[in-house]
PDB file of N, CA and C in Angstrom:
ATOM      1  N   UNK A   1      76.239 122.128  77.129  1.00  0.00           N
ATOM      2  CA  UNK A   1      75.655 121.912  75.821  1.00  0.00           C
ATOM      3  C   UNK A   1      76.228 122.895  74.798  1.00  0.00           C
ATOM      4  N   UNK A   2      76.506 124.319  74.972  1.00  0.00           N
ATOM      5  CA  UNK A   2      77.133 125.379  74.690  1.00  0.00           C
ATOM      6  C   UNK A   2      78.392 124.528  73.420  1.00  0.00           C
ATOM      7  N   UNK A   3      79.403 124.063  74.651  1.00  0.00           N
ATOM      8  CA  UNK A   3      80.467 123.323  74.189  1.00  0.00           C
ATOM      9  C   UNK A   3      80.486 122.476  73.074  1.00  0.00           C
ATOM     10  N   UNK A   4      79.367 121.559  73.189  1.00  0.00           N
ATOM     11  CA  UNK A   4      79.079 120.266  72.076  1.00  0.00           C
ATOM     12  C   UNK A   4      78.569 120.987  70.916  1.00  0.00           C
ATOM     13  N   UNK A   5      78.447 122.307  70.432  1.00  0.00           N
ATOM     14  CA  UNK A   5      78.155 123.067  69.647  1.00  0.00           C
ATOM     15  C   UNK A   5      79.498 123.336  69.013  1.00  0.00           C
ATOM     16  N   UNK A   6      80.404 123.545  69.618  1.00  0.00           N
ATOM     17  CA  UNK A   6      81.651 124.308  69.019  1.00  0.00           C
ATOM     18  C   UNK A   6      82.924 122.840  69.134  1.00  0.00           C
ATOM     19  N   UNK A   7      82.894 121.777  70.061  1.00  0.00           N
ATOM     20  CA  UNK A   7      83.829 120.975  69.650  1.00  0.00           C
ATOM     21  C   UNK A   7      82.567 119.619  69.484  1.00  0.00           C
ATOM     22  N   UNK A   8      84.213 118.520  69.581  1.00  0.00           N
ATOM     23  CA  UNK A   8      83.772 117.206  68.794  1.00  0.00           C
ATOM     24  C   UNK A   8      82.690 116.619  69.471  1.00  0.00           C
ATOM     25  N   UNK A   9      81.864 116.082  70.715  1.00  0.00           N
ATOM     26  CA  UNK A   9      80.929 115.687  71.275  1.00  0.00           C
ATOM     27  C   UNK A   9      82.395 114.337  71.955  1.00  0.00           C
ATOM     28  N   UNK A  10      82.862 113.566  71.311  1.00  0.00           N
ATOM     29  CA  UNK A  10      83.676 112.656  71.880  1.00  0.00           C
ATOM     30  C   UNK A  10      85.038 112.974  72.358  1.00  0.00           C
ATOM     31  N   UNK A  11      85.180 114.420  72.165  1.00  0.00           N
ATOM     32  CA  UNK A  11      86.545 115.426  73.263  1.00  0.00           C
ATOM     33  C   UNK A  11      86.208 115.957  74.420  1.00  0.00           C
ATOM     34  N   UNK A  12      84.990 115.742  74.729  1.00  0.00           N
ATOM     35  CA  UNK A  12      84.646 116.699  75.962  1.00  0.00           C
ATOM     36  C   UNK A  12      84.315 115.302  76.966  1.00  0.00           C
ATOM     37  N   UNK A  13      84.619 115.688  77.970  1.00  0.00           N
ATOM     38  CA  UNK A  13      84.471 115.000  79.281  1.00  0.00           C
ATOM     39  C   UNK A  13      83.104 115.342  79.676  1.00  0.00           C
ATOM     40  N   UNK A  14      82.302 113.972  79.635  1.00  0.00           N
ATOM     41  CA  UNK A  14      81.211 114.198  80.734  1.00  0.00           C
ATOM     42  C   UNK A  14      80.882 114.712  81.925  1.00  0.00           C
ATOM     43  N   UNK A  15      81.935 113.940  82.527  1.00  0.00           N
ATOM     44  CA  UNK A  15      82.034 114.257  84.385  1.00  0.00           C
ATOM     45  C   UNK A  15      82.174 116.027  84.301  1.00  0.00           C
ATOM     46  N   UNK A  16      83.671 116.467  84.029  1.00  0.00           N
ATOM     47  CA  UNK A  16      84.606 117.590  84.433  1.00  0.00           C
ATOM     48  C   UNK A  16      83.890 118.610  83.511  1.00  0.00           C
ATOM     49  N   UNK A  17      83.145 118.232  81.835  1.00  0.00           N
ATOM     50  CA  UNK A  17      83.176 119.011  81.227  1.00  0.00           C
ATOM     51  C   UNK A  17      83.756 119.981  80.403  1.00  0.00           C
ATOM     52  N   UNK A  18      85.476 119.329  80.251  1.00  0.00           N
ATOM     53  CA  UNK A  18      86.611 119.763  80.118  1.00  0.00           C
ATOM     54  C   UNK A  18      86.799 119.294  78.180  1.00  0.00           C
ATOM     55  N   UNK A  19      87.867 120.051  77.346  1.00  0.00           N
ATOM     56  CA  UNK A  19      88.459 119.257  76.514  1.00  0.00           C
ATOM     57  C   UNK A  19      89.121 118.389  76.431  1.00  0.00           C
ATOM     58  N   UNK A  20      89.087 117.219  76.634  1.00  0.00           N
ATOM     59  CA  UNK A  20      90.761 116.005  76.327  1.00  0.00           C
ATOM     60  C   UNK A  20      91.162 115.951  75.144  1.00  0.00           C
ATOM     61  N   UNK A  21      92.702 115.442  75.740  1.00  0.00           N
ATOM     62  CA  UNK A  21      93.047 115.303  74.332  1.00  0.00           C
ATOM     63  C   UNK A  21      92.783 113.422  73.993  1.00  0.00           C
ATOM     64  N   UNK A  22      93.838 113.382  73.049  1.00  0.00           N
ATOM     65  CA  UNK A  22      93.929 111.741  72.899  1.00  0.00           C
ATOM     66  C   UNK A  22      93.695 110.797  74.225  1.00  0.00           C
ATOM     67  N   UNK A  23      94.710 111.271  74.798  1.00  0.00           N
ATOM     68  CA  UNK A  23      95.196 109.926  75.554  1.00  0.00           C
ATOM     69  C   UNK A  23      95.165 110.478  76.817  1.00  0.00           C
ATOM     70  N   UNK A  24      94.058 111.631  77.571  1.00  0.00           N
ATOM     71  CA  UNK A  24      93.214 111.963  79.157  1.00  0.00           C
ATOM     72  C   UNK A  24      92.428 111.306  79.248  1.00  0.00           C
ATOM     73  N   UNK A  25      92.196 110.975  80.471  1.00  0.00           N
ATOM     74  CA  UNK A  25      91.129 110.070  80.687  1.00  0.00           C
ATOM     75  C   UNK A  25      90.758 110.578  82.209  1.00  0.00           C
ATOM     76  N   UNK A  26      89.235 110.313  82.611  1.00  0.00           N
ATOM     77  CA  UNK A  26      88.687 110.991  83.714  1.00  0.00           C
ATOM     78  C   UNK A  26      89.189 109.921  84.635  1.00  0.00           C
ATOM     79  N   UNK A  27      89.911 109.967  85.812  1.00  0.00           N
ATOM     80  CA  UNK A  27      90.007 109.192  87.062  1.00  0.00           C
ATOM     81  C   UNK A  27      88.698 109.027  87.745  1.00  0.00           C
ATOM     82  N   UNK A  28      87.901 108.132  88.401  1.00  0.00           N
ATOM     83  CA  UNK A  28      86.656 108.166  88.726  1.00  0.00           C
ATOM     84  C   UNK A  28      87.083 108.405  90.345  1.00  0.00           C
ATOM     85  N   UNK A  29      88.592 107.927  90.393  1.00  0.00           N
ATOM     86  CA  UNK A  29      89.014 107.934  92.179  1.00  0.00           C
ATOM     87  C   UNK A  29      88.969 109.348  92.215  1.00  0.00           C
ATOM     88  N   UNK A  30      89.670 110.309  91.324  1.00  0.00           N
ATOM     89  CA  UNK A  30      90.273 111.739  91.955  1.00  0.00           C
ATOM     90  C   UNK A  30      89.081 112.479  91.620  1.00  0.00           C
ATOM     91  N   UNK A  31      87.851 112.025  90.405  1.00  0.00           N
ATOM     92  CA  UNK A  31      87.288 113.089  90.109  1.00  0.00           C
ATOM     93  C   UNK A  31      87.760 114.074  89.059  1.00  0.00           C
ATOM     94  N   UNK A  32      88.760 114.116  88.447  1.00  0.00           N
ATOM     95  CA  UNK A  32      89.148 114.961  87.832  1.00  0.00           C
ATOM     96  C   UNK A  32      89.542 114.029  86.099  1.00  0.00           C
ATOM     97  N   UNK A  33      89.621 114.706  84.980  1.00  0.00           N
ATOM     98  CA  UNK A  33      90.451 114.637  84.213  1.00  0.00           C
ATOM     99  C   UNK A  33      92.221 114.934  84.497  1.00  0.00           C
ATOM    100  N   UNK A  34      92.975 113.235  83.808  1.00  0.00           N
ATOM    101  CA  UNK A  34      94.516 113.469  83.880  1.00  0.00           C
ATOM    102  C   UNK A  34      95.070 113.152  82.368  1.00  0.00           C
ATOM    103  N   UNK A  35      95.934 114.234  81.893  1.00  0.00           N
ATOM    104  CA  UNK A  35      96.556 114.660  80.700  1.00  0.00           C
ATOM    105  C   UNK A  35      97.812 113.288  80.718  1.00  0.00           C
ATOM    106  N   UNK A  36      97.754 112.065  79.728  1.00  0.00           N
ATOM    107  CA  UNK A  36      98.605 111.042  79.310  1.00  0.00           C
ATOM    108  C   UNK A  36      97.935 110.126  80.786  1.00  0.00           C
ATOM    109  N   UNK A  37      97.207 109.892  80.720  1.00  0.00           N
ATOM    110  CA  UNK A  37      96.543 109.305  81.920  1.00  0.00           C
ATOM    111  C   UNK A  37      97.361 107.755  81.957  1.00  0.00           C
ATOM    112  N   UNK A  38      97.744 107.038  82.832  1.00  0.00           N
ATOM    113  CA  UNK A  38      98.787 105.978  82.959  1.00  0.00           C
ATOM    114  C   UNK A  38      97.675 104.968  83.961  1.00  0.00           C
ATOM    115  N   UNK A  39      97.883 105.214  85.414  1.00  0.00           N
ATOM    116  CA  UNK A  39      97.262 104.696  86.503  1.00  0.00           C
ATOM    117  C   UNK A  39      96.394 105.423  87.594  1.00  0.00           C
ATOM    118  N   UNK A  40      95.889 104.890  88.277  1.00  0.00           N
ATOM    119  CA  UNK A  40      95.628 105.536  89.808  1.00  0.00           C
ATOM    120  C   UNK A  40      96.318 104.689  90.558  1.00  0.00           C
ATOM    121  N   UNK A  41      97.330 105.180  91.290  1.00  0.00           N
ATOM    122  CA  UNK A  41      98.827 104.336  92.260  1.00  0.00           C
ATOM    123  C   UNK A  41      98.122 104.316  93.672  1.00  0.00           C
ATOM    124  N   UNK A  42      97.260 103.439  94.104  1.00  0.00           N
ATOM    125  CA  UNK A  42      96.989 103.270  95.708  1.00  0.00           C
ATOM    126  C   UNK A  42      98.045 103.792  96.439  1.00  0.00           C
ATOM    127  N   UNK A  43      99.680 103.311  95.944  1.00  0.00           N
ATOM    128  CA  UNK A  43     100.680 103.557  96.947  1.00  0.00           C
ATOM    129  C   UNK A  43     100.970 105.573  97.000  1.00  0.00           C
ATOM    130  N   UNK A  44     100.875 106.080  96.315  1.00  0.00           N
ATOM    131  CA  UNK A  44     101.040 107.408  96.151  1.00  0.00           C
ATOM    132  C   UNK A  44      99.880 108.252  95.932  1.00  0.00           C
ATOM    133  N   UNK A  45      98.495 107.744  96.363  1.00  0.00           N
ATOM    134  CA  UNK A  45      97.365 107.905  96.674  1.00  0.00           C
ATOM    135  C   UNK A  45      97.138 109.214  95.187  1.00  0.00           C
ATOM    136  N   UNK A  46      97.667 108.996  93.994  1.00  0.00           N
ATOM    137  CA  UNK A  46      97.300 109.825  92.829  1.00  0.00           C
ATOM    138  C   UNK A  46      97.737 109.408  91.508  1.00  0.00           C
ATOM    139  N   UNK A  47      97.051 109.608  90.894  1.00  0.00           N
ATOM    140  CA  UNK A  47      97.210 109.673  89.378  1.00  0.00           C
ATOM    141  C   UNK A  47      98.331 109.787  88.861  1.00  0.00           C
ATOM    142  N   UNK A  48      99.329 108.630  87.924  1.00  0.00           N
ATOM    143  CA  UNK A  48     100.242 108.793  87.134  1.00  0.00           C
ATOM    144  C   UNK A  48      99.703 109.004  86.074  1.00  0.00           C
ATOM    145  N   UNK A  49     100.401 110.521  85.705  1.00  0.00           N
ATOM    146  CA  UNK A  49     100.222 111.384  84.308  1.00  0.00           C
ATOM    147  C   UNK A  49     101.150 112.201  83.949  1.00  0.00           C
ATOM    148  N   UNK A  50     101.117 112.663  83.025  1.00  0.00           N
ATOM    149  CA  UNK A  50     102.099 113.672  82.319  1.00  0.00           C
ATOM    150  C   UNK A  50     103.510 114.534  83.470  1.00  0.00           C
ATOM    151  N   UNK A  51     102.369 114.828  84.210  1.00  0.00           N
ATOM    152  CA  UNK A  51     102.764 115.631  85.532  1.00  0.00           C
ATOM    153  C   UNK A  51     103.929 115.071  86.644  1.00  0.00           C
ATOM    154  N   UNK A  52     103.560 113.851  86.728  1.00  0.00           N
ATOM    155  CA  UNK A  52     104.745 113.344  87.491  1.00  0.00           C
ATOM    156  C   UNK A  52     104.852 111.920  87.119  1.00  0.00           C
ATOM    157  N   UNK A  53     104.374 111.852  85.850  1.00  0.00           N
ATOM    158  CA  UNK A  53     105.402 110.387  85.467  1.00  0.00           C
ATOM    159  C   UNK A  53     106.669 110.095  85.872  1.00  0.00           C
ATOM    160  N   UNK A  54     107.776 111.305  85.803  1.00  0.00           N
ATOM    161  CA  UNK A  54     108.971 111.085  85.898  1.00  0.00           C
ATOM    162  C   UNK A  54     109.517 110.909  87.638  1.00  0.00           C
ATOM    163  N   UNK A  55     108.417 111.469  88.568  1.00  0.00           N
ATOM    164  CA  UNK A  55     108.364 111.403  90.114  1.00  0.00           C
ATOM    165  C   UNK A  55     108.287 109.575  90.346  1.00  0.00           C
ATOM    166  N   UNK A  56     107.127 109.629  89.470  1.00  0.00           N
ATOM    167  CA  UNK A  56     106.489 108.185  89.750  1.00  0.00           C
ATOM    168  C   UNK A  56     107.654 106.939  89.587  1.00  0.00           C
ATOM    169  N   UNK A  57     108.610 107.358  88.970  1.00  0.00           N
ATOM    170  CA  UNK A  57     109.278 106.153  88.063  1.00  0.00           C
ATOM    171  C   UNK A  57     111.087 106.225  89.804  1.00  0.00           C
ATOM    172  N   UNK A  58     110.906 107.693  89.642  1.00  0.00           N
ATOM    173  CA  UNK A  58     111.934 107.794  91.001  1.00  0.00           C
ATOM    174  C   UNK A  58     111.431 107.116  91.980  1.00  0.00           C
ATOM    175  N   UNK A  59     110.286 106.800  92.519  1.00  0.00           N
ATOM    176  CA  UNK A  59     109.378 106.265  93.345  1.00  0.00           C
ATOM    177  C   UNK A  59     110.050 105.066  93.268  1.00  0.00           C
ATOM    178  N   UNK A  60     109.875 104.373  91.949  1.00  0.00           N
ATOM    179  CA  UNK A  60     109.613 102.935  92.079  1.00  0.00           C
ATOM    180  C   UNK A  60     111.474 102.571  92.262  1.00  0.00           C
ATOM    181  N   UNK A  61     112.335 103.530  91.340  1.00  0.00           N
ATOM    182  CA  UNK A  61     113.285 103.026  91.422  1.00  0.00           C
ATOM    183  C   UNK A  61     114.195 103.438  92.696  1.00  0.00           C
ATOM    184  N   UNK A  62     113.453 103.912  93.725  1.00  0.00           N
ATOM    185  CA  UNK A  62     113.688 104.106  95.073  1.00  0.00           C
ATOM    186  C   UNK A  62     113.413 102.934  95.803  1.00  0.00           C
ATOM    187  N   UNK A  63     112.119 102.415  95.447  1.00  0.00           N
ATOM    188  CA  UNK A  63     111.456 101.585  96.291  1.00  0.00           C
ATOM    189  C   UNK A  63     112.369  99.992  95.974  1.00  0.00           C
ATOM    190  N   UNK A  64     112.983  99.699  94.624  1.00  0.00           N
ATOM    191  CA  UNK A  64     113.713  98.454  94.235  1.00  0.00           C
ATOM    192  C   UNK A  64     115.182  99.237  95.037  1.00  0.00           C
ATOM    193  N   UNK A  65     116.040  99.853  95.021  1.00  0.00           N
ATOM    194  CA  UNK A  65     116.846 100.079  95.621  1.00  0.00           C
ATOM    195  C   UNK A  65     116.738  99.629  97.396  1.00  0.00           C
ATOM    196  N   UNK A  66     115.640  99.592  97.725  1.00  0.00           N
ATOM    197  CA  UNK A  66     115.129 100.039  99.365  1.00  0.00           C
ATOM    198  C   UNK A  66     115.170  98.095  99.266  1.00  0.00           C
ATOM    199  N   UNK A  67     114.711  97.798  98.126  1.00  0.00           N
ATOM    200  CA  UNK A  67     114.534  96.338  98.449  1.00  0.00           C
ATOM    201  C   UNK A  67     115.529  95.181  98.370  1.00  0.00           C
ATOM    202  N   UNK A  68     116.847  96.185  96.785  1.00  0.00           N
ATOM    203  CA  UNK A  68     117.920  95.191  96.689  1.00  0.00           C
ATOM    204  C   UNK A  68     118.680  95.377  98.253  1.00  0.00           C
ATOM    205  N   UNK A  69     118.961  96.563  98.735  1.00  0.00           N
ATOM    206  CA  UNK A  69     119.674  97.162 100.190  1.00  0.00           C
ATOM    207  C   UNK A  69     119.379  95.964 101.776  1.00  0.00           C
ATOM    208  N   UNK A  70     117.851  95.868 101.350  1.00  0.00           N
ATOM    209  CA  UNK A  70     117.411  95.126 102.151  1.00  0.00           C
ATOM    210  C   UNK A  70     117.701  93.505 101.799  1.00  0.00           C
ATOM    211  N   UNK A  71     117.801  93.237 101.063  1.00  0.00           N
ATOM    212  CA  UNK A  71     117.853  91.561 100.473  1.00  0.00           C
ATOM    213  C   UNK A  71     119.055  91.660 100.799  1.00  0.00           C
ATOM    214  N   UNK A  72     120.406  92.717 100.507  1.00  0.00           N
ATOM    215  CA  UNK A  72     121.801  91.807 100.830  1.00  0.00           C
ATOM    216  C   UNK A  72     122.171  92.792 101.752  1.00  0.00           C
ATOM    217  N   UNK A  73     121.381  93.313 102.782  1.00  0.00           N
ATOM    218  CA  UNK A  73     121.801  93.060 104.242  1.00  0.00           C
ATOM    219  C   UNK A  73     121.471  91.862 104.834  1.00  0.00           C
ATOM    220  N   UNK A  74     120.119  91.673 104.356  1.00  0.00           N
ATOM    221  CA  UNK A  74     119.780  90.053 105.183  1.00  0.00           C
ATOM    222  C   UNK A  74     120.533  88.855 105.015  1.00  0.00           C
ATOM    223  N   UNK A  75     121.645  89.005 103.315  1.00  0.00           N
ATOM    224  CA  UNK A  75     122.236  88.137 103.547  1.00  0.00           C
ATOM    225  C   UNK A  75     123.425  88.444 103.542  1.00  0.00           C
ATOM    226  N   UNK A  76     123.978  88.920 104.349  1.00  0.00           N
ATOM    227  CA  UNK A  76     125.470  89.307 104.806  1.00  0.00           C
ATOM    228  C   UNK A  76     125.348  89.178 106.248  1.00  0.00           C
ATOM    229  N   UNK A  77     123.910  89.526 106.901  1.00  0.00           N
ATOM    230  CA  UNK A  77     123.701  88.491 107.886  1.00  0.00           C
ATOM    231  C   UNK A  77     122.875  87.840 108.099  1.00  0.00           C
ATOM    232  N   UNK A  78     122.896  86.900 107.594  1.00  0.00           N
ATOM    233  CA  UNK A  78     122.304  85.709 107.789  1.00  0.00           C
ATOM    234  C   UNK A  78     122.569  85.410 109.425  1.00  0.00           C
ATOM    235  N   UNK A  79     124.128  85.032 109.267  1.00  0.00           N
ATOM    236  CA  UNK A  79     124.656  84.299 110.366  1.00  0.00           C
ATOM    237  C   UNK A  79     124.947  84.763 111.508  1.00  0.00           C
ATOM    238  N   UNK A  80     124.015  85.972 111.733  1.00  0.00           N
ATOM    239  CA  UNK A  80     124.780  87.451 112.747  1.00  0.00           C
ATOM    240  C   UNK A  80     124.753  86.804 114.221  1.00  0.00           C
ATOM    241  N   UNK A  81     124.385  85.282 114.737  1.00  0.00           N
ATOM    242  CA  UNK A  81     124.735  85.275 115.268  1.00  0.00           C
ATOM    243  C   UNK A  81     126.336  84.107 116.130  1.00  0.00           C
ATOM    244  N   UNK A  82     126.505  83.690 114.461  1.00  0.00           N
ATOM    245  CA  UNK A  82     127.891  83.551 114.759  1.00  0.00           C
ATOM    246  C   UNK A  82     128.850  84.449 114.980  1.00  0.00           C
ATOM    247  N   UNK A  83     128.825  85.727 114.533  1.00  0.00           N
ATOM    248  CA  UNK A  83     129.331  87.076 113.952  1.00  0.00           C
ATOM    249  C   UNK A  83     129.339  87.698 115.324  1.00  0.00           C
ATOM    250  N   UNK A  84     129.021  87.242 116.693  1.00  0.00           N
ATOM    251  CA  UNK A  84     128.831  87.978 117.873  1.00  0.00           C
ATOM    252  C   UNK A  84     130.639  87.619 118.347  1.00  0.00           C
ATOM    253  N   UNK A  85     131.178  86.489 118.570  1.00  0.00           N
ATOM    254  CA  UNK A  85     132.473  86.597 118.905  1.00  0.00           C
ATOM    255  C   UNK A  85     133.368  87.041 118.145  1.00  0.00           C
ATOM    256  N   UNK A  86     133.056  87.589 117.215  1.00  0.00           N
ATOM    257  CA  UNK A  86     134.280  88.049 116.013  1.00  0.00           C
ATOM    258  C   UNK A  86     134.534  89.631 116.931  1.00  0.00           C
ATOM    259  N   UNK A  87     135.503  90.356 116.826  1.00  0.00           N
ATOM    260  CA  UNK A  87     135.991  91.456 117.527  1.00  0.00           C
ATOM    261  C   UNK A  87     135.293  92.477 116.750  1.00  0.00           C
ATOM    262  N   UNK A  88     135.269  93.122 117.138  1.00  0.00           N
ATOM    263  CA  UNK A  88     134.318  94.504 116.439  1.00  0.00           C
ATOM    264  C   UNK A  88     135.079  95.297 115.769  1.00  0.00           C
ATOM    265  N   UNK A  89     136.531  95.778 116.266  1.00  0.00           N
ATOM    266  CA  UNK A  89     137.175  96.775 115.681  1.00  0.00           C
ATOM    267  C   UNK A  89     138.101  96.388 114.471  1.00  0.00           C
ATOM    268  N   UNK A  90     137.614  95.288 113.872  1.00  0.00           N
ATOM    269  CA  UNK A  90     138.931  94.978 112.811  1.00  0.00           C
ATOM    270  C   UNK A  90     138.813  94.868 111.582  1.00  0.00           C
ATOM    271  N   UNK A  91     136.919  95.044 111.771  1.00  0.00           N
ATOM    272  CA  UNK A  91     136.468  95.080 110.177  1.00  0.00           C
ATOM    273  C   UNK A  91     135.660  96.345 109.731  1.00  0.00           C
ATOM    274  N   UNK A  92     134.866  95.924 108.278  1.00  0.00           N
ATOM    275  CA  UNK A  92     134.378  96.932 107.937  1.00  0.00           C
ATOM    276  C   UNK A  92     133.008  96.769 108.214  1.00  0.00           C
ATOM    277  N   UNK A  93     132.284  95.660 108.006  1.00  0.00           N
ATOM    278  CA  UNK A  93     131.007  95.040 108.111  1.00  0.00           C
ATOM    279  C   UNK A  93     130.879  95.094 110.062  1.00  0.00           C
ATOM    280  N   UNK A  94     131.384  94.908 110.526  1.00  0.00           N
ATOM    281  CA  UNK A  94     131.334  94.099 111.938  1.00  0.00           C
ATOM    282  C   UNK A  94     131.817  95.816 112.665  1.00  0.00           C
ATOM    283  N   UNK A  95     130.542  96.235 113.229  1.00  0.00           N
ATOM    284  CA  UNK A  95     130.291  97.934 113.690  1.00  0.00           C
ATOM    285  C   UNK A  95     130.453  96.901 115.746  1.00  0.00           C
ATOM    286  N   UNK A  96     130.339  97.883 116.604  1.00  0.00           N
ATOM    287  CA  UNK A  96     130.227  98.029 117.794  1.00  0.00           C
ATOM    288  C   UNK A  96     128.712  97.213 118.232  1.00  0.00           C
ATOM    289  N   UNK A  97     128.782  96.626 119.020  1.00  0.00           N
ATOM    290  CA  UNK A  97     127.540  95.778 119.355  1.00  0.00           C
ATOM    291  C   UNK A  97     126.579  97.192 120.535  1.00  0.00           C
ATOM    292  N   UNK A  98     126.048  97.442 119.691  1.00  0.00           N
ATOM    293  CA  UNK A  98     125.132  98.485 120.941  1.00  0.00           C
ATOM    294  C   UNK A  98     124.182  97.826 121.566  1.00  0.00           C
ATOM    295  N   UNK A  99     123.453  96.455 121.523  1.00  0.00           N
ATOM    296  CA  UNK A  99     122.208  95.867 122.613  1.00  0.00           C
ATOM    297  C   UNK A  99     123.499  95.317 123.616  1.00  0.00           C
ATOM    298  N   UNK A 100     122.650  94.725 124.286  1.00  0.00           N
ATOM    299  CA  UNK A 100     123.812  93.562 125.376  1.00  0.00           C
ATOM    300  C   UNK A 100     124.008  92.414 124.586  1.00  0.00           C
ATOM    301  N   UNK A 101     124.730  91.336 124.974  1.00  0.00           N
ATOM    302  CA  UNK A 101     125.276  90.376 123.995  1.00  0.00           C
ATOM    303  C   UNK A 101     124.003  89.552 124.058  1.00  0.00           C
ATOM    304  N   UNK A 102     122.918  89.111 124.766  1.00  0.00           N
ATOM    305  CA  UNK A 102     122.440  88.477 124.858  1.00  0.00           C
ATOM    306  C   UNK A 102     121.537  88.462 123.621  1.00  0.00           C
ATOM    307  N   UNK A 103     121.149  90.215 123.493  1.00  0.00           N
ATOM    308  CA  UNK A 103     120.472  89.820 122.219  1.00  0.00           C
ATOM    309  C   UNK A 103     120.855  89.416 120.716  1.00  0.00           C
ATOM    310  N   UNK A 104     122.307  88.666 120.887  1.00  0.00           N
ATOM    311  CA  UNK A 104     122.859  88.744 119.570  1.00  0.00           C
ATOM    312  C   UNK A 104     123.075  86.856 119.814  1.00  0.00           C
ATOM    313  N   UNK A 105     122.295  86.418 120.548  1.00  0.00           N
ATOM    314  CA  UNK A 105     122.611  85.131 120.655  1.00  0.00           C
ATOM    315  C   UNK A 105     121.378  84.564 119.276  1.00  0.00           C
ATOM    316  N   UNK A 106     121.481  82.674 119.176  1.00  0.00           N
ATOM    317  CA  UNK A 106     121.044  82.613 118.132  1.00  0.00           C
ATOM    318  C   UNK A 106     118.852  82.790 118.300  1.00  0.00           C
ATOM    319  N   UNK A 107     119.252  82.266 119.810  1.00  0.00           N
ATOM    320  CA  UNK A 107     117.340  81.946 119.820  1.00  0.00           C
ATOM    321  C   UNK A 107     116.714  83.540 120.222  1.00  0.00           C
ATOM    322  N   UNK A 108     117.620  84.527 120.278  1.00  0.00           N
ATOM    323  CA  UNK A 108     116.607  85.822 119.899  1.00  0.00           C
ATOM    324  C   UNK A 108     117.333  86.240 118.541  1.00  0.00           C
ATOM    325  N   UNK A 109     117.351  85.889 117.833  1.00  0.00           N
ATOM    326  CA  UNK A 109     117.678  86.344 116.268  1.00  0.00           C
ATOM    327  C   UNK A 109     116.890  85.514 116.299  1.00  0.00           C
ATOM    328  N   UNK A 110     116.584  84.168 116.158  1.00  0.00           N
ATOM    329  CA  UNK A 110     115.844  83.320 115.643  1.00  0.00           C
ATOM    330  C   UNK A 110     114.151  83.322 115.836  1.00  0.00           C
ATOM    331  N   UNK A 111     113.841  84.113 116.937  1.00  0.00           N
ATOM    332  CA  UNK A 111     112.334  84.638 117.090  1.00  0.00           C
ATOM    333  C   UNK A 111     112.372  85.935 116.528  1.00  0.00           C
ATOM    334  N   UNK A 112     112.759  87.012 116.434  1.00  0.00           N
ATOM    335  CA  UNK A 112     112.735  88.233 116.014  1.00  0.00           C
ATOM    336  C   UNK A 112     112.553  88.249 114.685  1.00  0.00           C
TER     337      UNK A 112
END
């Protein structure tokens, strides 16, 4: 009450009891006031704010990298198991077969 004496009544945080500025806002997940308050990220179990906006954004453009990597391996092999009689040592794509051949046939690619 002290506080609402000396600032605005609509700068102070209920919950925390804190000053905000403009654009903090109390997270109800963390409990706390966050400074440029953005989200609460389930995937990074915290608050995008001021603090690691710029973490957050490496995150994501990690996570689309992880996904284009993955989309055109799957399609470069598609056909991996035509790709079993081709010789191993003559390309760049086509590495050493480390399972036994069997698993490079089409009906265990095709359940897996």
């Amino acid at each position: 009450m002290d506080m609402m004496k000396i600032f605005d009544p609509v700068l102070l945080c209920a919950d925390c009891e804190v000053v905000r500025t403009d654009r903090s806002r109390h997270c109800s997940i963390c409990n706390r006031c966050v400074e440029r308050f953005d989200h609460h990220c389930p995937w990074i179990n915290n608050c995008v704010g001021i603090g690691n906006h710029g973490v957050f954004m490496s995150f994501l453009l990690a996570m689309l990298s992880l996904l284009v990597t993955t989309f055109i391996s799957i399609v470069l092999n598609f056909d991996c198991w035509e790709n079993a009689t081709i010789p191993r040592d003559s390309g760049f794509f086509f590495q050493t077969l480390y399972l036994p051949q069997s698993f490079y046939s089409r009906v265990c690619v095709e359940l897996l």
